[in-house]
N, C-alpha and C. Protein backbone atom coordinates (compact mmCIF):
# COMPACT_ATOMS: atom_id res chain seq x y z
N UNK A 1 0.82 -1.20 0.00
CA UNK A 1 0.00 0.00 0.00
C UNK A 1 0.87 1.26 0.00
N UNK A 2 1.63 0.98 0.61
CA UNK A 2 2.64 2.30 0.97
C UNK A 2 3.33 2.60 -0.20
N UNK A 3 4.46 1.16 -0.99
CA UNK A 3 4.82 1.41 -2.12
C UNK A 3 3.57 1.80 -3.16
N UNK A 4 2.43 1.73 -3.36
CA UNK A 4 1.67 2.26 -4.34
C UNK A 4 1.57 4.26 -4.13
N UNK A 5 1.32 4.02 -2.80
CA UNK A 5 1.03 5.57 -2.96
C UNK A 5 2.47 6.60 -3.20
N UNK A 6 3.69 6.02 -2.88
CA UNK A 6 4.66 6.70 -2.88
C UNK A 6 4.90 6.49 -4.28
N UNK A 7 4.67 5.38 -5.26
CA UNK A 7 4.71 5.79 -6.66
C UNK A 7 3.82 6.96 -7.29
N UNK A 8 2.64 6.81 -7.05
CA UNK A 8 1.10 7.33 -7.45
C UNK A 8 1.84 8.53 -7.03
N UNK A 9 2.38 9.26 -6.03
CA UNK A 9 3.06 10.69 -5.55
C UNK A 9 4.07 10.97 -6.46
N UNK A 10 4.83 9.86 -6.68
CA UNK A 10 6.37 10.34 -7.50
C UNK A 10 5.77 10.46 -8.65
N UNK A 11 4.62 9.65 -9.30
CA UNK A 11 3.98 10.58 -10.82
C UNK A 11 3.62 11.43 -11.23
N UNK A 12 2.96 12.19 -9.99
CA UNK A 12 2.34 13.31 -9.80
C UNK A 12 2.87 14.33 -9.89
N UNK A 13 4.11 14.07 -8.84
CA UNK A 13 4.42 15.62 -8.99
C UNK A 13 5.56 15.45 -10.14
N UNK A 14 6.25 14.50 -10.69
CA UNK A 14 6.54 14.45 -12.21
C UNK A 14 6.12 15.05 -12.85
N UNK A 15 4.64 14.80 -13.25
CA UNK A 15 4.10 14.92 -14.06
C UNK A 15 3.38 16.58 -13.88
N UNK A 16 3.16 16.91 -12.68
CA UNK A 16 3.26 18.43 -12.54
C UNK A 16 3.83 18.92 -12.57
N UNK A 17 5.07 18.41 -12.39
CA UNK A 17 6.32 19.88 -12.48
C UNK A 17 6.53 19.57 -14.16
N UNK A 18 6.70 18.39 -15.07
CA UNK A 18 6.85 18.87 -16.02
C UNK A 18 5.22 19.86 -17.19
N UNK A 19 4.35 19.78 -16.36
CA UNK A 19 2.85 20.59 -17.04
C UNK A 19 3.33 21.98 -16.60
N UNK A 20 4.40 22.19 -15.22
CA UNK A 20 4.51 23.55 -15.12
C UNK A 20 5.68 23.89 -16.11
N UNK A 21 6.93 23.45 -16.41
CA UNK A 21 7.74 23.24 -17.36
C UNK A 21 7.06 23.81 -18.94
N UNK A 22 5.69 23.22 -19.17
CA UNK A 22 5.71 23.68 -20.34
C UNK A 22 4.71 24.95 -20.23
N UNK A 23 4.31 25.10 -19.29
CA UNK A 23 3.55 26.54 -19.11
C UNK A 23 3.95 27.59 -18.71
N UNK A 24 5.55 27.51 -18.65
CA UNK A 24 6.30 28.44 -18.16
C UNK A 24 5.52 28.69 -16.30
N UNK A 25 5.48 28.03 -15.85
CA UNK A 25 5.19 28.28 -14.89
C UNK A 25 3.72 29.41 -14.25
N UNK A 26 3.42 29.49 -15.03
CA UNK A 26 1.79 30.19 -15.37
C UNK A 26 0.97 29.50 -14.57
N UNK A 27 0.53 30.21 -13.57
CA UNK A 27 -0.66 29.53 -12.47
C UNK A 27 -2.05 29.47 -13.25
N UNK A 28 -2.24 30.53 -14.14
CA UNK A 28 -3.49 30.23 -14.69
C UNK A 28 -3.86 28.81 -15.06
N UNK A 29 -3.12 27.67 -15.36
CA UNK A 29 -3.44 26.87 -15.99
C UNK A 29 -3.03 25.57 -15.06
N UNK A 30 -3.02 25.72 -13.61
CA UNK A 30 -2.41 25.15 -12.85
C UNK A 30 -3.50 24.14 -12.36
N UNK A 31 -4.63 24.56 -12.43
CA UNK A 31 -5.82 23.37 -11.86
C UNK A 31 -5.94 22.83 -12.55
N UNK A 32 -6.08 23.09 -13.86
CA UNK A 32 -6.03 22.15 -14.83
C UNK A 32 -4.84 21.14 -14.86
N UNK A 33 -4.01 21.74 -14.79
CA UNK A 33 -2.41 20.87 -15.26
C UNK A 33 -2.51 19.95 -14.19
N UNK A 34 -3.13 20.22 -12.71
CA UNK A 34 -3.10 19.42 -11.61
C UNK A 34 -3.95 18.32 -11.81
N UNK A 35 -5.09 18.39 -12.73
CA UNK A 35 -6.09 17.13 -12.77
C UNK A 35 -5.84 16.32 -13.57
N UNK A 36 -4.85 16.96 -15.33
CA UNK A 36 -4.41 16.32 -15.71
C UNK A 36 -3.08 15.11 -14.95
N UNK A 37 -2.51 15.76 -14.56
CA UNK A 37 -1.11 15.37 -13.76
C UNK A 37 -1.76 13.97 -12.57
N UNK A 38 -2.89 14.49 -11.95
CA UNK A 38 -3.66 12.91 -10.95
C UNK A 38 -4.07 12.20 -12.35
N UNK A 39 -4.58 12.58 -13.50
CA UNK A 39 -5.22 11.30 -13.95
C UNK A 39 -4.37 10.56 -14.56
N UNK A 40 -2.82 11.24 -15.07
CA UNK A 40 -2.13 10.65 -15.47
C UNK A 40 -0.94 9.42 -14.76
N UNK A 41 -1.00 10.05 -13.12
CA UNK A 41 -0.70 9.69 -11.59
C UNK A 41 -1.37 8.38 -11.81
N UNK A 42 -2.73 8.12 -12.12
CA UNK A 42 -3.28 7.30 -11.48
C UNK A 42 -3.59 5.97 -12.74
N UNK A 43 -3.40 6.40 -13.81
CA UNK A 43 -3.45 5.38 -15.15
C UNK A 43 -2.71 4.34 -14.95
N UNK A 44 -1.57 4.20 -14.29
CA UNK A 44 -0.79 2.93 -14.46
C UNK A 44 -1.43 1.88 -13.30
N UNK A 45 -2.27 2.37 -12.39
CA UNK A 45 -3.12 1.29 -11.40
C UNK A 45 -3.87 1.02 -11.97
N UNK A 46 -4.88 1.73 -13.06
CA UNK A 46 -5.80 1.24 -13.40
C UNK A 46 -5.39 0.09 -14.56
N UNK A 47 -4.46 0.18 -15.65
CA UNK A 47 -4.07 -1.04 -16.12
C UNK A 47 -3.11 -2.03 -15.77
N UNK A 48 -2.85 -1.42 -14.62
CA UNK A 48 -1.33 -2.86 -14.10
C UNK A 48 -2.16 -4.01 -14.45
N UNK A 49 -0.62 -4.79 -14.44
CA UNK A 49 -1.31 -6.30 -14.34
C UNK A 49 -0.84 -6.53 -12.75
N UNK A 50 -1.67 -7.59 -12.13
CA UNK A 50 -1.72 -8.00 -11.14
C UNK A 50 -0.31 -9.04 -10.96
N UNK A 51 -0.13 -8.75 -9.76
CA UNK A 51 1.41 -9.04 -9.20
C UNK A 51 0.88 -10.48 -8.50
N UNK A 52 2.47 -11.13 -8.24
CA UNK A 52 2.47 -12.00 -7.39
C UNK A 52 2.29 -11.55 -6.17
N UNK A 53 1.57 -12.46 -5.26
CA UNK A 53 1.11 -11.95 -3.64
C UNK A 53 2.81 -11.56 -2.78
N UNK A 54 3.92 -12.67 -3.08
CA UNK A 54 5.08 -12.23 -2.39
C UNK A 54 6.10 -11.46 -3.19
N UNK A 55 5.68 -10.93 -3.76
CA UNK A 55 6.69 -9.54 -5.00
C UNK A 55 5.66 -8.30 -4.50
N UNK A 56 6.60 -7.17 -4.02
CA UNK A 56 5.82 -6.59 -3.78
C UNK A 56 5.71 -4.93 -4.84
N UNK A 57 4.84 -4.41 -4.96
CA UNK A 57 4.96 -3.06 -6.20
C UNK A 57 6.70 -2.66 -5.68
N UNK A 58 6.96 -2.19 -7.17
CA UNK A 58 8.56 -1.02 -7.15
C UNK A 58 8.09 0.25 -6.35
N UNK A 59 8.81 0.13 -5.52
CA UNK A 59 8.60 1.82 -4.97
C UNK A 59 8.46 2.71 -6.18
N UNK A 60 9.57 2.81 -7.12
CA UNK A 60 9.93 3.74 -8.11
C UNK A 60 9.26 2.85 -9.91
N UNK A 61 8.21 4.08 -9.91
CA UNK A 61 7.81 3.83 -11.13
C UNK A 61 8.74 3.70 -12.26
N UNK A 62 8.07 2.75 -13.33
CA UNK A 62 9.30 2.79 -14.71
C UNK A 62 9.99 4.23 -15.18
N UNK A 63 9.13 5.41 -15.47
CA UNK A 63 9.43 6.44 -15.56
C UNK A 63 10.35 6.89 -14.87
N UNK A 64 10.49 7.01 -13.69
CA UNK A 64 11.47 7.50 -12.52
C UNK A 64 12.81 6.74 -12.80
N UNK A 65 12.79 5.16 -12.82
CA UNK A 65 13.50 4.64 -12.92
C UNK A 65 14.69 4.76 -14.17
N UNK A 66 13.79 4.90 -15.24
CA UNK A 66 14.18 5.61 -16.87
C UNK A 66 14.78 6.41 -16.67
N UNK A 67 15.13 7.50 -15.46
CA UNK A 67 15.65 8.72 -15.03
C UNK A 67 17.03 8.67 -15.12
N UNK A 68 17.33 7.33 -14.40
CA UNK A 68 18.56 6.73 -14.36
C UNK A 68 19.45 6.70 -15.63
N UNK A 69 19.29 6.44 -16.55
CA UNK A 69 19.48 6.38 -17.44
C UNK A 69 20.44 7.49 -17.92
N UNK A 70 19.15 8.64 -18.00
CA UNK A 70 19.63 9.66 -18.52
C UNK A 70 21.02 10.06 -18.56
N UNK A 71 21.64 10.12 -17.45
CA UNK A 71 23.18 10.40 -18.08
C UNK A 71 24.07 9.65 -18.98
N UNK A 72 23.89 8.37 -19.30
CA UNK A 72 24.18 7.22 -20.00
C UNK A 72 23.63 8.43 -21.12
N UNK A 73 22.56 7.97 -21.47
CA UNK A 73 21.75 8.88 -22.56
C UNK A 73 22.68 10.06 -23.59
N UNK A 74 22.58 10.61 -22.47
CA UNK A 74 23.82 11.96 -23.02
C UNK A 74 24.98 11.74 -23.43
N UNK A 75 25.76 10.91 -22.43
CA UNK A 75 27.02 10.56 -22.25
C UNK A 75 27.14 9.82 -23.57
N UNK A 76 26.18 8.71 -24.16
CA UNK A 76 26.33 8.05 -25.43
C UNK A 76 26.07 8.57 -26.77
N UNK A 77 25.61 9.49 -26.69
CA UNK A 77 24.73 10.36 -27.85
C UNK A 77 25.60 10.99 -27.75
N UNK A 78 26.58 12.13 -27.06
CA UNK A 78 27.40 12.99 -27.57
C UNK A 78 28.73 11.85 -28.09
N UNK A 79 29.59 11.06 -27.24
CA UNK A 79 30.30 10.25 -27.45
C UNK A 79 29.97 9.30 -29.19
N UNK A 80 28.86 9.00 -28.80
CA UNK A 80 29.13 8.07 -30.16
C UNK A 80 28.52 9.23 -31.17
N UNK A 81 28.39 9.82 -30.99
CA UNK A 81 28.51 11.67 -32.31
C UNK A 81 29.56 11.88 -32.85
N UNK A 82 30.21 12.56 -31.99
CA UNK A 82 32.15 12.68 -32.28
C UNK A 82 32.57 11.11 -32.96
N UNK A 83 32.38 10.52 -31.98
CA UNK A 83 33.42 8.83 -32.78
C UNK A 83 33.12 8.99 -34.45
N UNK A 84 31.40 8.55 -34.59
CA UNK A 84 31.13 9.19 -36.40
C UNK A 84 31.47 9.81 -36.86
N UNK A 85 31.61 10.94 -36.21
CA UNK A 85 31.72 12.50 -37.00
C UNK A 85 33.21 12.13 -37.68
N UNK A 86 34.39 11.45 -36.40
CA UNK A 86 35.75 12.04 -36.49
C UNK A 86 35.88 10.58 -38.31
N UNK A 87 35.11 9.48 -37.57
CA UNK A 87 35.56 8.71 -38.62
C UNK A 87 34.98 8.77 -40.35
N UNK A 88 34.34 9.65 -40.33
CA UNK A 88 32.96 10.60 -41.27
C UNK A 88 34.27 11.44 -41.80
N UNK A 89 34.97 12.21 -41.60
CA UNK A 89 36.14 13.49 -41.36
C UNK A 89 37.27 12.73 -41.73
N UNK A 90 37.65 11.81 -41.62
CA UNK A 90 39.34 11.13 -41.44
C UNK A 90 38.69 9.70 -42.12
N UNK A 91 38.60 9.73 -43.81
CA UNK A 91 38.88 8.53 -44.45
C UNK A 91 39.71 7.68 -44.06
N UNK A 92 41.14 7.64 -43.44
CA UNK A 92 41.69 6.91 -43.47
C UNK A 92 41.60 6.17 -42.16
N UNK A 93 40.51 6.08 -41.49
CA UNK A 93 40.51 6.05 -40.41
C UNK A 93 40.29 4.42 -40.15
N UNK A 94 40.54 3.10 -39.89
CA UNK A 94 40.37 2.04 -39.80
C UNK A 94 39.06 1.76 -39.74
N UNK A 95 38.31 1.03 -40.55
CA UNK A 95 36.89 0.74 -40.18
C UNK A 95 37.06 -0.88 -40.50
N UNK A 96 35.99 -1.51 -39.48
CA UNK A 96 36.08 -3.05 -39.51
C UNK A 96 34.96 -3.37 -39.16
N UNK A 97 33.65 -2.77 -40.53
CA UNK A 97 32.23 -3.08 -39.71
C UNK A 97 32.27 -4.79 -40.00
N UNK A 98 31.10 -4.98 -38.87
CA UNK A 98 30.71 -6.01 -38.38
C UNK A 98 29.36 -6.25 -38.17
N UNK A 99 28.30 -7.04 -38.34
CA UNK A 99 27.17 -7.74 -37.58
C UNK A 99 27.40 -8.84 -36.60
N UNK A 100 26.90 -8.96 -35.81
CA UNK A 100 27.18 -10.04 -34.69
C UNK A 100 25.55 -9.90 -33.59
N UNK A 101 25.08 -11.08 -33.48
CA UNK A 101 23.90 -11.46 -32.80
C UNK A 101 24.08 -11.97 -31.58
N UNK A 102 23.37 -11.13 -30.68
CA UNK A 102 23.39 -11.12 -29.09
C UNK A 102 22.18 -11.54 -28.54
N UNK A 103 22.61 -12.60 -28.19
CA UNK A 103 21.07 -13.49 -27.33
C UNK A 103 20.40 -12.68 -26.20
N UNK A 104 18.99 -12.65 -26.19
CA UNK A 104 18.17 -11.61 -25.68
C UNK A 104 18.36 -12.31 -24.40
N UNK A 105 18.42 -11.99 -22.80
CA UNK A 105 18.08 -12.47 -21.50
C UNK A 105 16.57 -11.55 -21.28
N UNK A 106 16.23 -10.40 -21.70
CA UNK A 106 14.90 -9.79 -21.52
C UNK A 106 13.87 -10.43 -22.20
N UNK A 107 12.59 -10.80 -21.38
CA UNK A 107 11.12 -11.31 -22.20
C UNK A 107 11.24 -10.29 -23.29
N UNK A 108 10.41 -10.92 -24.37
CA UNK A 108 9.51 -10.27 -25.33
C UNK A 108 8.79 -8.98 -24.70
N UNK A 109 9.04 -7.82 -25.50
CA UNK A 109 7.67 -6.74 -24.75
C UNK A 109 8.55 -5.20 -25.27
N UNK A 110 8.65 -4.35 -24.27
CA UNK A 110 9.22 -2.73 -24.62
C UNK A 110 10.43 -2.91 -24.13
N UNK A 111 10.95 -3.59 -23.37
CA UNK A 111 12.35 -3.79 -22.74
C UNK A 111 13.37 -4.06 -23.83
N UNK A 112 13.42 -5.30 -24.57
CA UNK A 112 14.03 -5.41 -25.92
C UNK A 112 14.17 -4.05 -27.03
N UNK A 113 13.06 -3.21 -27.09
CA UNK A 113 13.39 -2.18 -28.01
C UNK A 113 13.99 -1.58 -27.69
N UNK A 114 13.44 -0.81 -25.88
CA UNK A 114 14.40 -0.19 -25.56
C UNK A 114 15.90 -0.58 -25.13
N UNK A 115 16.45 -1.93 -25.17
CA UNK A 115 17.60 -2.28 -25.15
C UNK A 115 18.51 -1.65 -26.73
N UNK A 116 17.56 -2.44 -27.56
CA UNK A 116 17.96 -1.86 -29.04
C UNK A 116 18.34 -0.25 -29.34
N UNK A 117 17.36 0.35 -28.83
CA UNK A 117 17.38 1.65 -28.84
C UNK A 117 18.59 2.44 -28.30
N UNK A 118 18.58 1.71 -27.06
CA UNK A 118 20.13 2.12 -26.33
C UNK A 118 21.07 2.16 -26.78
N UNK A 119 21.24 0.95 -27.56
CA UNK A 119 22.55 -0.04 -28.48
C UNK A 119 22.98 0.74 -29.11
N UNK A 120 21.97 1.61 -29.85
CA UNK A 120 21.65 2.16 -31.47
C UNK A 120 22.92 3.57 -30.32
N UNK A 121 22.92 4.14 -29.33
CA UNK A 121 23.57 5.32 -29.02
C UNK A 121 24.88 4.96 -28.66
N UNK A 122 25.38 3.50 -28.45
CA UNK A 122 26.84 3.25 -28.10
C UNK A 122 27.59 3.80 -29.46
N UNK A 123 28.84 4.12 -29.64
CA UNK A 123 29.34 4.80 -30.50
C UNK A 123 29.99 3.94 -31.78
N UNK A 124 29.18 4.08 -33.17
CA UNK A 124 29.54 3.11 -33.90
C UNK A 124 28.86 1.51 -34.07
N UNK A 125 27.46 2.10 -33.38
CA UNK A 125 26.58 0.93 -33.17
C UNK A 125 24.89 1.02 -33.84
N UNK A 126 24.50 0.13 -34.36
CA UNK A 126 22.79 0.24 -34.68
C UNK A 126 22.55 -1.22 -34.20
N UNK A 127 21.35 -0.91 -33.64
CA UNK A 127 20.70 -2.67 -33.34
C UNK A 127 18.98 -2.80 -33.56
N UNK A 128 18.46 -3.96 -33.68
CA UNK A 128 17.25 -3.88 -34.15
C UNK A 128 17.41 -5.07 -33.15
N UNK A 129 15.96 -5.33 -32.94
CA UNK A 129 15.25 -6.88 -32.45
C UNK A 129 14.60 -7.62 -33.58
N UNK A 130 15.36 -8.74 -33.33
CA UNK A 130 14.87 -9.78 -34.27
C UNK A 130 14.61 -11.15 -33.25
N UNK A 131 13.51 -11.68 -32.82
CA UNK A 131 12.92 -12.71 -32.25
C UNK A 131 13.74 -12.57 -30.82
N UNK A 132 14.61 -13.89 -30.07
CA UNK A 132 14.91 -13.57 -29.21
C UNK A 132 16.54 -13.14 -29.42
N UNK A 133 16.46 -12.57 -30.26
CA UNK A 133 18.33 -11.66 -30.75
C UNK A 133 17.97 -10.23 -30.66
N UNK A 134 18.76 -9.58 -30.55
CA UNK A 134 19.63 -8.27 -30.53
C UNK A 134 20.83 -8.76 -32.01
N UNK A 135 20.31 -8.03 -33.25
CA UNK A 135 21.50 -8.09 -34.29
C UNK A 135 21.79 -6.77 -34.19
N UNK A 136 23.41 -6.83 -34.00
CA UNK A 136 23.96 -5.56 -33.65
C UNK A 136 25.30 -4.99 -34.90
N UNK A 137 24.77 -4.36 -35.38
CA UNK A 137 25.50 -3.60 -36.31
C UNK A 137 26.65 -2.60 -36.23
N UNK A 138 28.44 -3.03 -36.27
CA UNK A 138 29.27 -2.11 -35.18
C UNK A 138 30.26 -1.57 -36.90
N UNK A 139 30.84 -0.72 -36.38
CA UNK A 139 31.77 -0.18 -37.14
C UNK A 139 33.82 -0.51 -36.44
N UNK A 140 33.40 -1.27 -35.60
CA UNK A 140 34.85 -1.26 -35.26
C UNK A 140 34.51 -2.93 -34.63
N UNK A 141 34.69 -4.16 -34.73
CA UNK A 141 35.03 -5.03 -34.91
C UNK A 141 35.52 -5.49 -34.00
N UNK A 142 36.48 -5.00 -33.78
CA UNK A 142 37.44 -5.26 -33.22
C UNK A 142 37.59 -5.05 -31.52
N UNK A 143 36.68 -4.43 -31.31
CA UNK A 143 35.78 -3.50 -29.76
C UNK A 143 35.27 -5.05 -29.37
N UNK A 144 34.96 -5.43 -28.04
CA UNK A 144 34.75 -6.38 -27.51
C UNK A 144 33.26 -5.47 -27.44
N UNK A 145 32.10 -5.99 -27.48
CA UNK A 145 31.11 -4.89 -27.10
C UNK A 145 29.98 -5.68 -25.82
N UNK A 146 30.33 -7.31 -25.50
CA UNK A 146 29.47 -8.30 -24.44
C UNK A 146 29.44 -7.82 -23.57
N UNK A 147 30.50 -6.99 -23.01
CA UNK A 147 30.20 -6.72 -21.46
C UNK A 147 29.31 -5.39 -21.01
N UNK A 148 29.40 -4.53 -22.24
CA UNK A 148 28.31 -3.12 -22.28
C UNK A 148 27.40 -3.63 -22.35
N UNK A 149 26.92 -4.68 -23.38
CA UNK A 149 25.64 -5.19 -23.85
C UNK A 149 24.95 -6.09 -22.61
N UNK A 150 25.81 -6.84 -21.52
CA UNK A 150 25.39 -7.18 -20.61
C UNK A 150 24.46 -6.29 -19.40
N UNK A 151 26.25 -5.46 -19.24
CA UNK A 151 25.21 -4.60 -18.59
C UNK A 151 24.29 -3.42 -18.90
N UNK A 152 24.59 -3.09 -19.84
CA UNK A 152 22.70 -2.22 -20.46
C UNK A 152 21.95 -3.44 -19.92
N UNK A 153 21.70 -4.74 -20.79
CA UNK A 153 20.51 -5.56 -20.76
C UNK A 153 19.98 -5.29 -19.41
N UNK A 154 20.70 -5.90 -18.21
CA UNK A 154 20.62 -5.78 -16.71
C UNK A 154 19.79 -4.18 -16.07
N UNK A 155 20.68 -3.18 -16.95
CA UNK A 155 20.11 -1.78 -16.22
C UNK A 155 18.46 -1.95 -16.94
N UNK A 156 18.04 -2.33 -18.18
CA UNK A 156 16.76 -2.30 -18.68
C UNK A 156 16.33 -2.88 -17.82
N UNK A 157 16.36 -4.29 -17.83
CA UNK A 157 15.68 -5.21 -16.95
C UNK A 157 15.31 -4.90 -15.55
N UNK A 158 16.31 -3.52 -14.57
CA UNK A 158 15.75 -3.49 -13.97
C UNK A 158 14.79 -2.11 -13.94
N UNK A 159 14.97 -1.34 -15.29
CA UNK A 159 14.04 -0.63 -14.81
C UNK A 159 12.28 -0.62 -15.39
N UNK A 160 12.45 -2.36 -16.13
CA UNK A 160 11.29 -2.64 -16.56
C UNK A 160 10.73 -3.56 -15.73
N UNK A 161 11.29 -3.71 -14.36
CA UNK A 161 11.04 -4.55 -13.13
C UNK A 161 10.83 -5.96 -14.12
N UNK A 162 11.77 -6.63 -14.70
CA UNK A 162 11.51 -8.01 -15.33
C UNK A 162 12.77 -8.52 -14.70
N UNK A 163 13.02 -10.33 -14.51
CA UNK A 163 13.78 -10.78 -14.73
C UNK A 163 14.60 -10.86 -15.83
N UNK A 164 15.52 -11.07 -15.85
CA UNK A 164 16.96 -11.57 -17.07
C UNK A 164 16.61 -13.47 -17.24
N UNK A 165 16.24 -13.85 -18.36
CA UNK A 165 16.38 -15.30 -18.21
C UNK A 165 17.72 -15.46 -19.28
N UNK A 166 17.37 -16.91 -18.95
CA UNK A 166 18.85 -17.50 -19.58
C UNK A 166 18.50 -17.69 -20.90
N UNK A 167 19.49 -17.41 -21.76
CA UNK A 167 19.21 -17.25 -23.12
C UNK A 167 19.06 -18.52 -23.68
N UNK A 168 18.22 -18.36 -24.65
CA UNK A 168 17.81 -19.26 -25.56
C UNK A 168 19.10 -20.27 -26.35
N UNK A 169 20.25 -19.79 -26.54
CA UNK A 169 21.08 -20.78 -27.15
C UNK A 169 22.18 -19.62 -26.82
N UNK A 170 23.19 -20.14 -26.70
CA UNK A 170 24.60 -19.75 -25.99
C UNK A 170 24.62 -18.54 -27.52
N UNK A 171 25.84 -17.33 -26.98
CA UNK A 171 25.80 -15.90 -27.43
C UNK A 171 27.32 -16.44 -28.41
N UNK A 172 27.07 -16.42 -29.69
CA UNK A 172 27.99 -16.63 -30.63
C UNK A 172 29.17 -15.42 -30.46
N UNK A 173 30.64 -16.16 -29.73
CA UNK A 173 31.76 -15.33 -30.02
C UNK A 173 31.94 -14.72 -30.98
N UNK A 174 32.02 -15.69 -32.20
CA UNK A 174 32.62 -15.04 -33.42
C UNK A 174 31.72 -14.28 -34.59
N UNK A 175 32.25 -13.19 -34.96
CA UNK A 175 31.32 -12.25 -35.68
C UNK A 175 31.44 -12.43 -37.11
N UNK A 176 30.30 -12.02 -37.40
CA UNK A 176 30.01 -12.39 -38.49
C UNK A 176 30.61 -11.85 -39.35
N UNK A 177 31.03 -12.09 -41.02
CA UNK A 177 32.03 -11.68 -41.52
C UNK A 177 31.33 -10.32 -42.57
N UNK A 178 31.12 -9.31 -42.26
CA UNK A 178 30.96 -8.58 -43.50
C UNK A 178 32.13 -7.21 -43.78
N UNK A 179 32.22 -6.94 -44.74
CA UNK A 179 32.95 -6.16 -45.77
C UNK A 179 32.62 -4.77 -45.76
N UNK A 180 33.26 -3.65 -46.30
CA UNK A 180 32.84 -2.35 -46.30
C UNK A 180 32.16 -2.22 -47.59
N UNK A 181 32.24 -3.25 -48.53
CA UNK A 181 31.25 -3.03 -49.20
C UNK A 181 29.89 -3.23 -49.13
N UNK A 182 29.61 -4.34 -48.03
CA UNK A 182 28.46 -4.65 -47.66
C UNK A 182 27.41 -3.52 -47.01
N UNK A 183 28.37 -2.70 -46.14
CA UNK A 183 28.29 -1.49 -45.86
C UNK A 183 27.15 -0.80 -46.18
């Protein structure tokens, strides 16, 4: 009970301070922004799915949790910017793209995309979901990239409150062979 209402609170005023955010802070529109802000507070009780009796709710909603993130976020988006840019700038710059398929430990659902999505900001990286894979598209080869990809998977997983299962068939070392013409 307690963890529900301390989420249902952390949405709220989320979700109000960012309605004041876009109103420049304008009280005129503040009762409003406040009823929007509870009904939006209160939408994720009305469709949860029902929990196990000994798991008990996340204190911290997915949203909040997503928060976490954010500096990763930045930190990868400017970083893998420059890496392109410089190797975009400097032809001669070694390139050794690669595809290589990373066995999913996240269920099926938004966790996988947003793993993908993440992938897509490491520097020199695109990834898509394909069944229970992560095919990951790198420009340098030669970069060990399992142990980032581990732990992203792990930080998703926990902020989509899911377990990590054991993958479907062991995570192929060796990468797959493509060319810059393939490119």
């Amino acid at each position: 009970m307690i963890s529900q209402l301390a989420g249902l609170l952390g949405r709220f005023t989320l979700f109000l301070g960012i309605w004041w955010l876009l109103t420049d802070g304008r009280q005129a529109g503040l009762m409003f922004g406040g009823g929007i802000a509870a009904a939006a507070a209160m939408l994720p009780l009305a469709i949860a799915e029902p929990r196990d009796a000994g798991k008990p709710r996340a204190l911290l909603p997915t949203v909040l949790r997503g928060l976490v993130l954010l500096p990763f976020f930045l930190w990868q988006s400017l970083y893998g910017g420059i890496d392109v840019a410089v190797r975009a700038l400097k032809p001669r710059m070694p390139l050794a793209p690669s595809v290589f398929d990373y066995r999913l430990r996240l269920p099926p659902g938004p966790a996988p995309v947003m793993l993908a999505s993440l992938v897509s900001l490491m520097p020199g990286t695109l990834a898509t979901v394909s069944g229970a894979r992560l095919r990951v598209h790198v420009l340098d080869a030669t970069r060990n990239y399992q142990d980032e990809l581990e732990l992203l998977e792990a930080q998703v997983a926990w902020i989509f409150d899911v377990a990590l299962q054991a993958p479907q068939a062991p995570a192929p070392n060796v990468w797959q062979h493509s060319t810059e013409q393939d490119v």
